[in-house]
Protein backbone atom coordinates (compact mmCIF):
# COMPACT_ATOMS: atom_id res chain seq x y z
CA UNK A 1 13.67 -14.42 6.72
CA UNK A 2 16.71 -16.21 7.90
CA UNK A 3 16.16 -18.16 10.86
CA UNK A 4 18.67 -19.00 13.41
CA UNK A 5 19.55 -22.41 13.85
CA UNK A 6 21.23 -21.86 17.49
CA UNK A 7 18.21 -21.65 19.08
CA UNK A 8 16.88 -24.88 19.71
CA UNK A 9 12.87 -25.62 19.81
CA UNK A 10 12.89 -28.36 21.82
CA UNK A 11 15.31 -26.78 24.71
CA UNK A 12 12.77 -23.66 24.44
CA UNK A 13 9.46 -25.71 24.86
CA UNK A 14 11.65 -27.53 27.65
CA UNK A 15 11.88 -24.46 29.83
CA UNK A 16 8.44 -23.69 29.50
CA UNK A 17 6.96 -26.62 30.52
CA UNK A 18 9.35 -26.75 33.48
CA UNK A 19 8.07 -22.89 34.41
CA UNK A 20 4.80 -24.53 34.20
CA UNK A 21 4.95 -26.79 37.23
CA UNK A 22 4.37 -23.47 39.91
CA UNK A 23 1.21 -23.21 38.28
CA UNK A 24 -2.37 -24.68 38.70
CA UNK A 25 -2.79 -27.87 37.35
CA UNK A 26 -5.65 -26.74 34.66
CA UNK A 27 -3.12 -24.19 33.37
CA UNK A 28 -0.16 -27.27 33.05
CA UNK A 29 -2.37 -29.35 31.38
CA UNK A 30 -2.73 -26.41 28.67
CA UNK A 31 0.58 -25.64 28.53
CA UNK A 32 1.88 -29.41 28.07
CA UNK A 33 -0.13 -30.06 25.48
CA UNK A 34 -0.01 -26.57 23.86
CA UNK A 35 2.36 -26.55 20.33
CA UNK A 36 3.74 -23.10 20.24
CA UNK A 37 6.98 -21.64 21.63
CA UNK A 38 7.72 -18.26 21.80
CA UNK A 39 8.46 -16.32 19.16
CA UNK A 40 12.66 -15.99 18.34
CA UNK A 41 14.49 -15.12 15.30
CA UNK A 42 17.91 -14.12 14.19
CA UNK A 43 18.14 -10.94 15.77
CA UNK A 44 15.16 -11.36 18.52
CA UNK A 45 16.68 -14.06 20.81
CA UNK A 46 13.14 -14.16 22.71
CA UNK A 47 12.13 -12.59 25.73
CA UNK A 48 13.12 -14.08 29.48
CA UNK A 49 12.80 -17.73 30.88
CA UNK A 50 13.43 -19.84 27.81
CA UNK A 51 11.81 -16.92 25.35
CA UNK A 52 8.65 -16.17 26.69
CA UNK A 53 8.19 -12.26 27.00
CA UNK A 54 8.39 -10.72 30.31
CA UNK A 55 5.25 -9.21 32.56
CA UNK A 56 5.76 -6.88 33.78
CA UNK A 57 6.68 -4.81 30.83
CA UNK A 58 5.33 -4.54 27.02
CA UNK A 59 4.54 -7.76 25.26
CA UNK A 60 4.75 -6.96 21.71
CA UNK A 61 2.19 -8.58 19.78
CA UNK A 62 4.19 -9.00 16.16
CA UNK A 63 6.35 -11.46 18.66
CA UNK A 64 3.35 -13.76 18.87
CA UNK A 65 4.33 -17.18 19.41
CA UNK A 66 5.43 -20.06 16.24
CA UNK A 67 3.50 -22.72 15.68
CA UNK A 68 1.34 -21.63 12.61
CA UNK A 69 -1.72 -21.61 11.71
CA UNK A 70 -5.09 -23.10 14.09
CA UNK A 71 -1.92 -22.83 16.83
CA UNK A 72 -0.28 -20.41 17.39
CA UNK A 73 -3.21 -18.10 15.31
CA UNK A 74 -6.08 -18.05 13.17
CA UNK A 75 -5.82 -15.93 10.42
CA UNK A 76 -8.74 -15.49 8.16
CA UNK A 77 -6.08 -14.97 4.79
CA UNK A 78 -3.05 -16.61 4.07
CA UNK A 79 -1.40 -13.94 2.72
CA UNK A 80 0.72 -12.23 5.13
CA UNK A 81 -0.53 -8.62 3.25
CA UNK A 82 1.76 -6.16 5.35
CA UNK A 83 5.49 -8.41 5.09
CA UNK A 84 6.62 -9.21 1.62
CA UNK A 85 3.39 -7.59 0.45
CA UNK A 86 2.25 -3.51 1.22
CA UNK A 87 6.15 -3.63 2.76
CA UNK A 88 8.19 -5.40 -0.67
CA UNK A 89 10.52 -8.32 0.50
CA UNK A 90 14.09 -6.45 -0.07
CA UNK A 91 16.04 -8.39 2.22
CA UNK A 92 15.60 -6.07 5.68
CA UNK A 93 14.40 -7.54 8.79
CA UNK A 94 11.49 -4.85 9.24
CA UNK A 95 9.94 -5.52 5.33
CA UNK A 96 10.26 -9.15 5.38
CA UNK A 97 9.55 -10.14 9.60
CA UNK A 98 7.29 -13.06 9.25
CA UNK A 99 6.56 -12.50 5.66
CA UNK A 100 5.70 -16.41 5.50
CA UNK A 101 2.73 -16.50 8.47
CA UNK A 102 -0.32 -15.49 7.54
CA UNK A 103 -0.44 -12.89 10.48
CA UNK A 104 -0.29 -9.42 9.08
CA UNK A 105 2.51 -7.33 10.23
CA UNK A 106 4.03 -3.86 9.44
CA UNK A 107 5.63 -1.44 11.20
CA UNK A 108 5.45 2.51 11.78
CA UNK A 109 7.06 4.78 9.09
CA UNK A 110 8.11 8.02 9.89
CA UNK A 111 8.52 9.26 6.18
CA UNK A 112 5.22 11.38 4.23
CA UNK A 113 3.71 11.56 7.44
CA UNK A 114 2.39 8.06 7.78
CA UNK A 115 2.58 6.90 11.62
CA UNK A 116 4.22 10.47 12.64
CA UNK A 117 0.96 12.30 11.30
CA UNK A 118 -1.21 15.24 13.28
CA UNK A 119 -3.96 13.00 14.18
CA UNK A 120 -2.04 11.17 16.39
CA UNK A 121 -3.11 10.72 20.06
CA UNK A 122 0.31 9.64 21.13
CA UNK A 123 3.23 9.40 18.49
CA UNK A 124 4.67 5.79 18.93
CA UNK A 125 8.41 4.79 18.49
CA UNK A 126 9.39 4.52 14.69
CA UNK A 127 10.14 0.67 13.27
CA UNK A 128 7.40 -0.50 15.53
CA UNK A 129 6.17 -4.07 14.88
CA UNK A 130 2.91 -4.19 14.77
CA UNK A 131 -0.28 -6.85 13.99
CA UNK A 132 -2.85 -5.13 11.09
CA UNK A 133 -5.36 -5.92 8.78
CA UNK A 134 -7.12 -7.94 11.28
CA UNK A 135 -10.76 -9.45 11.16
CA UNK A 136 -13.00 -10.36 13.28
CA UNK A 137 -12.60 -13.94 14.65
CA UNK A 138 -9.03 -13.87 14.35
CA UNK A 139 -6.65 -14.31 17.67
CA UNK A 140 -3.13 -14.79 18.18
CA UNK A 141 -1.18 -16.36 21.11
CA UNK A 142 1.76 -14.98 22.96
CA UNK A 143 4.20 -17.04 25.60
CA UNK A 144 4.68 -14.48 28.67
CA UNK A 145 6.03 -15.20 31.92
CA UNK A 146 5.16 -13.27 34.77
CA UNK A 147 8.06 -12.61 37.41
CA UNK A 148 5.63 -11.75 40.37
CA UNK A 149 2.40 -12.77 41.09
CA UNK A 150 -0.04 -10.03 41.50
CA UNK A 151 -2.55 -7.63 39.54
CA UNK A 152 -1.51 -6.03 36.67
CA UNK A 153 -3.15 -3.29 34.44
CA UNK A 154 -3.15 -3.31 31.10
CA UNK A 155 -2.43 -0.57 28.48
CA UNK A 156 -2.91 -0.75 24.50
CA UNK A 157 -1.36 0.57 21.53
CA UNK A 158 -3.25 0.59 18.33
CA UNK A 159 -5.21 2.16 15.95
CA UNK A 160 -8.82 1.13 14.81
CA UNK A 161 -10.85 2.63 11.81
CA UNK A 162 -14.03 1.58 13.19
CA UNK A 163 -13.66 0.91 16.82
CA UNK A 164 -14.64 -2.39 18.01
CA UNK A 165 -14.17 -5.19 20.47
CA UNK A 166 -11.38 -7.83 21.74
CA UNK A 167 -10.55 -10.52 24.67
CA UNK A 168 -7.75 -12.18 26.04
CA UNK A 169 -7.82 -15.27 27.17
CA UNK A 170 -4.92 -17.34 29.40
CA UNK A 171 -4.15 -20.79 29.09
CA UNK A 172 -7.55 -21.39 27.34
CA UNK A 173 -9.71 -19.62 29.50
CA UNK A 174 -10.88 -16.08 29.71
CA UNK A 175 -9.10 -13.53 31.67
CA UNK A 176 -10.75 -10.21 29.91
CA UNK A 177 -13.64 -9.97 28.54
CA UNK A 178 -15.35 -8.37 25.76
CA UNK A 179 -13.42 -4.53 25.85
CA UNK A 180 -14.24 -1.55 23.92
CA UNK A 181 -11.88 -0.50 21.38
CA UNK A 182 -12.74 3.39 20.27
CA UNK A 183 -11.90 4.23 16.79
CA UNK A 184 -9.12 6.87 16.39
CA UNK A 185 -10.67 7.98 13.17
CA UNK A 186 -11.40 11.33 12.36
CA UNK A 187 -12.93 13.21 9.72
CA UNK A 188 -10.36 15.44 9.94
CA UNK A 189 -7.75 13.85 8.24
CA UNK A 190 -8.17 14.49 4.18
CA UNK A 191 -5.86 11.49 3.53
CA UNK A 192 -7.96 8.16 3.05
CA UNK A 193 -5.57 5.74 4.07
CA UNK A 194 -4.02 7.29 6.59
CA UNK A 195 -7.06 6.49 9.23
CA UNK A 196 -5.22 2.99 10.13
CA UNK A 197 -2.13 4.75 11.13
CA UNK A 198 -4.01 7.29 14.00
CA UNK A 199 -2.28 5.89 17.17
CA UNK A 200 -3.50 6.18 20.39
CA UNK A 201 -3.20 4.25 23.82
CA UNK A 202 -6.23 2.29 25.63
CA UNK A 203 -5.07 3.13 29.43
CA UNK A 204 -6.02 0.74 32.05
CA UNK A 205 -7.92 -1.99 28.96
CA UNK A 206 -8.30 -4.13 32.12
CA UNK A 207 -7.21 -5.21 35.63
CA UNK A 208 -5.82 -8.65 35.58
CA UNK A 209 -5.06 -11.31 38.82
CA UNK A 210 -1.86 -13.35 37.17
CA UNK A 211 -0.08 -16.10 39.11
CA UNK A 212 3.71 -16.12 38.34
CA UNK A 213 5.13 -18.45 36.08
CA UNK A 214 4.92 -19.04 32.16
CA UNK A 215 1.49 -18.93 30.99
CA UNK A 216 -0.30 -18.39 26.84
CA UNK A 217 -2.41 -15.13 26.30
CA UNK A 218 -4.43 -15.14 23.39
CA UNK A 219 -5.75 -11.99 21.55
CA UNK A 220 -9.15 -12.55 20.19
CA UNK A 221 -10.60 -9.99 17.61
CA UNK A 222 -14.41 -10.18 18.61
CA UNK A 223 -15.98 -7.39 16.03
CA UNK A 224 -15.15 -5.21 13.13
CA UNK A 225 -11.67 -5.61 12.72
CA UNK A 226 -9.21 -3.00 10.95
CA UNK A 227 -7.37 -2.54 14.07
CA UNK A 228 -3.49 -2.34 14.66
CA UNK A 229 -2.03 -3.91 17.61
CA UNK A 230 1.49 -2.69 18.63
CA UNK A 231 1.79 -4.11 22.40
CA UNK A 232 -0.23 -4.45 25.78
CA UNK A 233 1.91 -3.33 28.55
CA UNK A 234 1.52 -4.76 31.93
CA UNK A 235 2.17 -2.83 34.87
CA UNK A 236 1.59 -3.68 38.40
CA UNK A 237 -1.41 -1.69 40.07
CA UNK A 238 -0.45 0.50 42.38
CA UNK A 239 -1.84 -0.30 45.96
């Protein structure tokens, strides 16, 4: 991938930082010592505020922040095996996104019935980035700045084979715990492969209190793994 050299990292970290004043001190601490930035390429410019993605709305987790390995993730293979590997580098943006992190990303395919299939709860939008072949202990962070203080519900996209469990964290400490994932497999489906690619939406995951202002979520895969992760969409709750 092609990187754009217009977007400068130090001007980007700059603006965080300086978001970071309106909030507690524990959570400045975090963020000035933190090494990521949020996530921009050539064609993604980032999201609001200096690049961090915007709450409310979706956060999409294949824009998880730079930084690398033990910073901005933990990946349990180097191998990226979706980008440049299931999805051969050919040059495109979608087959080769990240193709040098160790994060696992792909996107939905609307040909043969892969990601448009029956066994679908909801159909999601086609070229969808999302996170895959994850494992348990793995986690990934993502820069977000929320434009109002207040609490926000959380919805999912994904797919699991096996069901299992994740967290997020904020600035370090934990904001959800331990959650439920249901598997969206079914023995219905003759086609092996095709149980990672049942998508479905976790409504309401969690209830969140968020301060406004930049702050770090981290993704944490607790147990079993072989889950997709397309985006968590934050919402304000209704009163």
């Amino acid at each position: 991938m092609r990187w754009n050299s217009c977007l400068n990292t130090r001007t980007i970290l700059s603006a965080v930082l300086g978001l970071a004043a309106a909030i507690s001190a524990p959570a400045t601490d975090f963020l000035s010592s933190y090494k990521g930035i949020p996530y921009h390429d050539s064609r993604y410019h980032g999201g609001v505020l200096g690049g961090a993605q915007a709450i409310p709305g979706r956060v999409q987790c294949a824009y998880y922040d730079l930084g690398g390995e033990g910073i901005a993730y933990h990946d349990t293979t180097e191998k990226n095996e979706g980008s440049g590997g299931l999805n051969p580098a050919d040059g495109s943006y979608l087959n080769e996104f990240c193709m040098h992190e160790a994060v696992d990303i792909s996107y939905t395919k609307f040909h043969d019935a892969i990601d448009n299939n029956p066994y679908n709860k909801v159909v999601p939008e086609e070229n969808q980035l999302y996170v895959g072949w994850t494992q348990p202990g793995e986690w990934f962070n993502l820069t977000v700045a929320v434009q109002q203080a207040g609490v926000y519900t959380i919805d999912l996209l994904y797919t699991s084979n096996r069901g299992g469990k994740i967290s997020l964290d904020r600035n370090g400490q934990p904001l959800v715990s331990a959650v439920d994932i249901i598997s969206t497999k079914t023995d219905q489906d003759p086609v092996a492969w095709r149980q990672w690619h049942h998508w479905n939406i976790v409504t309401n995951m969690a209830e969140v209190a968020l301060p406004k202002g930049v702050c770090v979520l981290t993704l944490h895969v607790l147990t079993e793994g072989n889950m997709n992760f397309a985006w968590l969409d934050f919402k304000p709750r209704n009163k």
